[in-house]
C-alpha atoms as a PDB file:
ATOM      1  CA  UNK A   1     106.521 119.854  92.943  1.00  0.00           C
ATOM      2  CA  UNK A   2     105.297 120.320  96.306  1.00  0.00           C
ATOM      3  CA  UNK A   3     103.201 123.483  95.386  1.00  0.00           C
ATOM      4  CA  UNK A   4     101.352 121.343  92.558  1.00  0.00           C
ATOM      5  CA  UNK A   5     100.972 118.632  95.247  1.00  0.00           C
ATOM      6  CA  UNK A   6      99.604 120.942  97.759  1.00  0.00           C
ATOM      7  CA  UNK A   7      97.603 122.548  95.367  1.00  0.00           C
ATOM      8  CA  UNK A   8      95.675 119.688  93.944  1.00  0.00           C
ATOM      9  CA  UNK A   9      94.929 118.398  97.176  1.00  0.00           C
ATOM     10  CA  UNK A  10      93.111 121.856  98.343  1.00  0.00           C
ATOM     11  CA  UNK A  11      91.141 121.640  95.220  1.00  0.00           C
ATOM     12  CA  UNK A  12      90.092 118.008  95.651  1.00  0.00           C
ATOM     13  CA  UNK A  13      88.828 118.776  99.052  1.00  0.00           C
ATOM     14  CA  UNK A  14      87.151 121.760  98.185  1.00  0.00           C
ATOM     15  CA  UNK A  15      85.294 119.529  95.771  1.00  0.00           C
ATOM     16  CA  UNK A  16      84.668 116.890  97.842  1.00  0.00           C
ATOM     17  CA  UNK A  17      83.344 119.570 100.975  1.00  0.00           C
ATOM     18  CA  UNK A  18      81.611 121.263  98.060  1.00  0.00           C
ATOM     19  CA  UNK A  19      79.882 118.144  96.581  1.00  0.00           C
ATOM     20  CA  UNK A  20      79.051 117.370 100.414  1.00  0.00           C
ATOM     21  CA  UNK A  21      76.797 120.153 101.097  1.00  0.00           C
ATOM     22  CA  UNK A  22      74.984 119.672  97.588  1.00  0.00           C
ATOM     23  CA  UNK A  23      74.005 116.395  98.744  1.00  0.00           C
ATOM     24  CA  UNK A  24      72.835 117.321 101.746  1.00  0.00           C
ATOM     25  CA  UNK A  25      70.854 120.216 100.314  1.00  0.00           C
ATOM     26  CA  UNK A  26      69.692 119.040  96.933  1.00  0.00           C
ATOM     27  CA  UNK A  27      68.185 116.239  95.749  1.00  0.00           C
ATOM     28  CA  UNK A  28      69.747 113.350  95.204  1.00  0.00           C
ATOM     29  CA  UNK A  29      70.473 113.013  91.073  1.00  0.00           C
ATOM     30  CA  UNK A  30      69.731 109.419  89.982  1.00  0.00           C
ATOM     31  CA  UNK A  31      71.122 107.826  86.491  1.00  0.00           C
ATOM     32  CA  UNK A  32      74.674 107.293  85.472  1.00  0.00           C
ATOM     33  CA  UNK A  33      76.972 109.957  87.256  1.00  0.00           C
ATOM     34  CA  UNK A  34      80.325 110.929  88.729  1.00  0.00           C
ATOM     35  CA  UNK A  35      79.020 110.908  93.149  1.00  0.00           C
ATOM     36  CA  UNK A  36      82.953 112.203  94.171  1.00  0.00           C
ATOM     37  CA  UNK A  37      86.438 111.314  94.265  1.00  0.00           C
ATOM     38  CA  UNK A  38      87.698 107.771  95.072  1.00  0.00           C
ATOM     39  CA  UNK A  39      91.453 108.140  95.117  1.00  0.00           C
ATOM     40  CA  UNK A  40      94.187 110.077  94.431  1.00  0.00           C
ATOM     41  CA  UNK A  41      97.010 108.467  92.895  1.00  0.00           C
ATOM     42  CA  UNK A  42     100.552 110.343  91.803  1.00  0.00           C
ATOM     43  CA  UNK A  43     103.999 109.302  91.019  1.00  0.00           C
ATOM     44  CA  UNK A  44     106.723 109.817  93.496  1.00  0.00           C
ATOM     45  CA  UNK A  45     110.212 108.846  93.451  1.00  0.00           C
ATOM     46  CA  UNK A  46     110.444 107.160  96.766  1.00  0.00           C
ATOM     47  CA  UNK A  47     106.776 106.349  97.657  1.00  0.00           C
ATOM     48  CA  UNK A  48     107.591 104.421 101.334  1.00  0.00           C
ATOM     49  CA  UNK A  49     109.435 107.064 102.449  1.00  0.00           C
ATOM     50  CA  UNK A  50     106.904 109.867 100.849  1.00  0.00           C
ATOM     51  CA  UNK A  51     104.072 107.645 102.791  1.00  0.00           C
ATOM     52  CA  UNK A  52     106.188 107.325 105.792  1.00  0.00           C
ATOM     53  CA  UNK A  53     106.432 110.961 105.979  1.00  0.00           C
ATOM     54  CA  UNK A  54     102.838 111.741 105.589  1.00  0.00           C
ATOM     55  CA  UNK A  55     102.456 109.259 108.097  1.00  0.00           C
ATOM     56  CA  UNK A  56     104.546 111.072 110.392  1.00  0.00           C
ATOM     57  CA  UNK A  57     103.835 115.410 110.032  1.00  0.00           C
ATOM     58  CA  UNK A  58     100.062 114.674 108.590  1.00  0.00           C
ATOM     59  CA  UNK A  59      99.537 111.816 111.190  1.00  0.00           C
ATOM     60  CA  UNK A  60      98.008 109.811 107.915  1.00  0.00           C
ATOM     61  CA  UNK A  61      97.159 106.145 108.570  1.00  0.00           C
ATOM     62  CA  UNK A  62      99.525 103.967 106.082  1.00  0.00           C
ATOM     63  CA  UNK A  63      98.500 100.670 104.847  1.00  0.00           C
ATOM     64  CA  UNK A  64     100.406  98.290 102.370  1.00  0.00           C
ATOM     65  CA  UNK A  65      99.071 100.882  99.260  1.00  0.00           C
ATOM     66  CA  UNK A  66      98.612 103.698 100.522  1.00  0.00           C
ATOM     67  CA  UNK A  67      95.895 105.207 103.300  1.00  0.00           C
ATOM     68  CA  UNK A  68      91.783 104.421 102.811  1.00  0.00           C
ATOM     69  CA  UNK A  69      90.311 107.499 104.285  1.00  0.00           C
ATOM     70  CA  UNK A  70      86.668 106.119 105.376  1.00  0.00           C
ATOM     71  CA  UNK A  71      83.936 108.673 105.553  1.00  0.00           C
ATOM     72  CA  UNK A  72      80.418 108.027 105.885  1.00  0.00           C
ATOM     73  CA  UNK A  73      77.490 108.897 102.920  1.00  0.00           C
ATOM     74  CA  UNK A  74      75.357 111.468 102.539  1.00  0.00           C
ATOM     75  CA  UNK A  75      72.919 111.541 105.169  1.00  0.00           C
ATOM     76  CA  UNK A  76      73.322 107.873 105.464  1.00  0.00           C
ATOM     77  CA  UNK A  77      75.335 107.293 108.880  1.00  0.00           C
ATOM     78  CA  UNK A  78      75.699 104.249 108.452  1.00  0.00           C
ATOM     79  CA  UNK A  79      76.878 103.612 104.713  1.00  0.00           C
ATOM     80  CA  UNK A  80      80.405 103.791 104.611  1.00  0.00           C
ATOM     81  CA  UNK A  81      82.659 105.223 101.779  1.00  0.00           C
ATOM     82  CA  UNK A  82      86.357 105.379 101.200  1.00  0.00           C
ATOM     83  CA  UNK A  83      88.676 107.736  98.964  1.00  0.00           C
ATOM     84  CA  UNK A  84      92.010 106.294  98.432  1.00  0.00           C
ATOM     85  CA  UNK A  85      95.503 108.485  98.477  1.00  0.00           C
ATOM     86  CA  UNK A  86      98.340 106.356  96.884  1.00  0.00           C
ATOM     87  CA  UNK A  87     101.834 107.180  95.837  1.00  0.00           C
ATOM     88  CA  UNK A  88     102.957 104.677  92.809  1.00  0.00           C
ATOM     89  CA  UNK A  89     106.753 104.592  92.287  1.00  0.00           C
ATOM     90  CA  UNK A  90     107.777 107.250  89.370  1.00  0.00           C
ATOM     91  CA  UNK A  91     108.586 104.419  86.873  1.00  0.00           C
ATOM     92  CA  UNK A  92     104.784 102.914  87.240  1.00  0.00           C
ATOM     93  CA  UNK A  93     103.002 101.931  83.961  1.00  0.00           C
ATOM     94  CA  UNK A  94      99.847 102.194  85.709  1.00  0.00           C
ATOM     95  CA  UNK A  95      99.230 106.016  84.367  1.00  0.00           C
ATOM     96  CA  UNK A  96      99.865 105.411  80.885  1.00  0.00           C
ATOM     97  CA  UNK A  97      98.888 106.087  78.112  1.00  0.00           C
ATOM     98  CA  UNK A  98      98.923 109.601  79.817  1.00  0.00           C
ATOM     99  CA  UNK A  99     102.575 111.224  80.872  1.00  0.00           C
ATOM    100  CA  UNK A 100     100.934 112.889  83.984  1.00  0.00           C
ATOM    101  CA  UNK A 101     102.355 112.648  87.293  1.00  0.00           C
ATOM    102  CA  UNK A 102      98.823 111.880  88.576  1.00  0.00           C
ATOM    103  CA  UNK A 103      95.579 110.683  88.331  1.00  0.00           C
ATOM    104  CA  UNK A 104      92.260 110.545  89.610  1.00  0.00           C
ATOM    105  CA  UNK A 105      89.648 107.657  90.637  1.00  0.00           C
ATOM    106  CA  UNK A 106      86.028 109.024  90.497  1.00  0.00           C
ATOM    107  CA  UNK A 107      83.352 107.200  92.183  1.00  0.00           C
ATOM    108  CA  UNK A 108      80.482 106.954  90.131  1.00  0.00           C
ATOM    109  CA  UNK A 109      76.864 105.111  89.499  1.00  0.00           C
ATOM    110  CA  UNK A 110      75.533 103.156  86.840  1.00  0.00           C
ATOM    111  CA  UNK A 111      79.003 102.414  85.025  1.00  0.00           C
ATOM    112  CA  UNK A 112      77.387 100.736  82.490  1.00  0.00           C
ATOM    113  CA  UNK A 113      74.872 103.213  81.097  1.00  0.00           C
ATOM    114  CA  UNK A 114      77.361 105.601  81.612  1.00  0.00           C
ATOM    115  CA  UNK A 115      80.184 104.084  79.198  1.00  0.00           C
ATOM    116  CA  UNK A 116      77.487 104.292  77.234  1.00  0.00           C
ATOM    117  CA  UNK A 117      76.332 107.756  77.162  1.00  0.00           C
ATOM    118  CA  UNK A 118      80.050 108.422  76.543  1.00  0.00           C
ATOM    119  CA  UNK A 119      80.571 106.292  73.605  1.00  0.00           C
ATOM    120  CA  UNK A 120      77.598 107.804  72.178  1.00  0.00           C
ATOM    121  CA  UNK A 121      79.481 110.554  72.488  1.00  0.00           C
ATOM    122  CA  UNK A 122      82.390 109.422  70.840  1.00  0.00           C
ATOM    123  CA  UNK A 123      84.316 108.836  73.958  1.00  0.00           C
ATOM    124  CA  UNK A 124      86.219 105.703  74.571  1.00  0.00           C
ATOM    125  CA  UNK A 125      87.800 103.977  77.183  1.00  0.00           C
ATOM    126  CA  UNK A 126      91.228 102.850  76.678  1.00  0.00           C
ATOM    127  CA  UNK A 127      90.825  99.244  78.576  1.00  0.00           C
ATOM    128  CA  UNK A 128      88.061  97.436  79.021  1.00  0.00           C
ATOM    129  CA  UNK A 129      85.941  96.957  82.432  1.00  0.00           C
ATOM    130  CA  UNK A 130      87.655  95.245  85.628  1.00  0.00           C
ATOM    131  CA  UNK A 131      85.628  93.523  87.714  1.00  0.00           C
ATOM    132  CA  UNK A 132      86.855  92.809  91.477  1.00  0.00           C
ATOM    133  CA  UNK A 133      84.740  92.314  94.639  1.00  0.00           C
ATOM    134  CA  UNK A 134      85.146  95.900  95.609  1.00  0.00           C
ATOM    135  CA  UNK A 135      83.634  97.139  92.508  1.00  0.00           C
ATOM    136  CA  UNK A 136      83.901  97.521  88.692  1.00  0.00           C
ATOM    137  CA  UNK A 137      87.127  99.718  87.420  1.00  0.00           C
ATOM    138  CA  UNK A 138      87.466 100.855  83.500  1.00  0.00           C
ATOM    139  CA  UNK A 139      89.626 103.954  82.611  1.00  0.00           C
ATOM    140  CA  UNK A 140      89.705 107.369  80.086  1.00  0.00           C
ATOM    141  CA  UNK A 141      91.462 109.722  78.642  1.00  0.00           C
ATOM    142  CA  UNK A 142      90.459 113.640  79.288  1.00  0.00           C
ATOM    143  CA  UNK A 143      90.705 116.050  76.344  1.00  0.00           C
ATOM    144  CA  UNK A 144      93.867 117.172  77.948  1.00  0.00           C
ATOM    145  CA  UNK A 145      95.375 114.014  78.334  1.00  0.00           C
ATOM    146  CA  UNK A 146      94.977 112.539  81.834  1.00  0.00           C
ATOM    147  CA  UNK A 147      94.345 109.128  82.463  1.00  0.00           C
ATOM    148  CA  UNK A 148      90.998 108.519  84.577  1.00  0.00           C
ATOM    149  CA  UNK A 149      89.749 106.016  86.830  1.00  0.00           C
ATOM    150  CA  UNK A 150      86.228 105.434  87.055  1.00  0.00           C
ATOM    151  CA  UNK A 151      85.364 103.077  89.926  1.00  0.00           C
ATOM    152  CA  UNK A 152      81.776 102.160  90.637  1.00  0.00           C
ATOM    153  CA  UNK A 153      82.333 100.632  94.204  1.00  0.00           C
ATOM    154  CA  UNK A 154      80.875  97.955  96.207  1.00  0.00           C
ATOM    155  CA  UNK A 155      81.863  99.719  99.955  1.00  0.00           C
ATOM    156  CA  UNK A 156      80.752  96.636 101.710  1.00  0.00           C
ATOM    157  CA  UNK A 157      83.423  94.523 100.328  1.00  0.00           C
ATOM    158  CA  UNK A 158      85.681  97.771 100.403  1.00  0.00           C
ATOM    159  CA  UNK A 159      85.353  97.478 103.866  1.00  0.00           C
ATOM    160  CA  UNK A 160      86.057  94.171 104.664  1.00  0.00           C
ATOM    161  CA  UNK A 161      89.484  94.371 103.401  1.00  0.00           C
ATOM    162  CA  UNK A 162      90.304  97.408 104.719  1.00  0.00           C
ATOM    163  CA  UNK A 163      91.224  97.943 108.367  1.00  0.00           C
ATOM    164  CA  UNK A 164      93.554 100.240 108.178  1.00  0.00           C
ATOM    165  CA  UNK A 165      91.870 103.505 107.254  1.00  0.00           C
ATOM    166  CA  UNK A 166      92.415 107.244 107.880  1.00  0.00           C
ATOM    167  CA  UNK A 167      89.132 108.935 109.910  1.00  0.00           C
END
């Protein structure tokens, strides 16, 4: 369990250091889009002691959820982001319809146009748009079953409620 664990984490960051240096040395794609991970979510069977430990050997700051680890835009010093790490207890409901032990929040732009594109595509979601302060929230299904997030953020207001972050 561990191993899966550890290994999804290594890919995620080599997307996110990946996707990093593309927008640095690319142009910046405009339209409805995917711009990186916003949270990482998996079931555990104790998650305060699982965050407790992380807290401990990783040194990860833990908040009430989870840990907001802030990083800053682009080129853009001073436009803050946050990807969220969260364990959910094992029995949550929050990952269903799929049976995964995880699932993924992806940051995106233009949420509108691009729910969409996908339902043009044939693609729908399975609940409908959230709206909060800190941004608009609908979720998918993948062709192999995992539940999706898609979260088009308002950092700003992210921010404001979060003090607690991991740098």
């Amino acid at each position: 369990m561990m191993k899966k664990f550890t290994l999804i984490c290594l890919l995620c960051a080599a997307f996110l250091l990946g996707y990093g240096f593309s927008r640095v040395t690319n142009p910046v794609n405009s339209g409805p889009r995917v711009t990186g991970i916003g949270g990482i979510f998996f079931k555990a069977k104790d998650p305060a002691a699982l965050k407790a430990w992380y807290s401990k050997n990783l040194g990860i700051t833990i908040g009430g959820f989870g840990s907001d680890f802030e990083w800053h835009q682009g080129m853009d010093s001073t436009k803050k982001g946050f990807t969220i790490w969260a364990p959910f207890k094992e029995t949550t409901k929050y990952f269903q319809p799929s049976e995964k032990q995880f699932m993924i929040n992806y940051r995106v732009e233009g949420l509108d146009q691009l729910l969409a594109n996908m339902k043009a595509a044939g693609i729908l979601p399975v609940d409908s748009v959230q709206k909060a302060s800190y941004g608009n929230f609908v979720h998918l299904m993948d062709p192999e079953g995992n539940k999706i997030e898609l979260w088009e953020p308002n950092d700003v207001e992210f921010a404001k409620m979060s003090t607690i972050t991991t740098k």
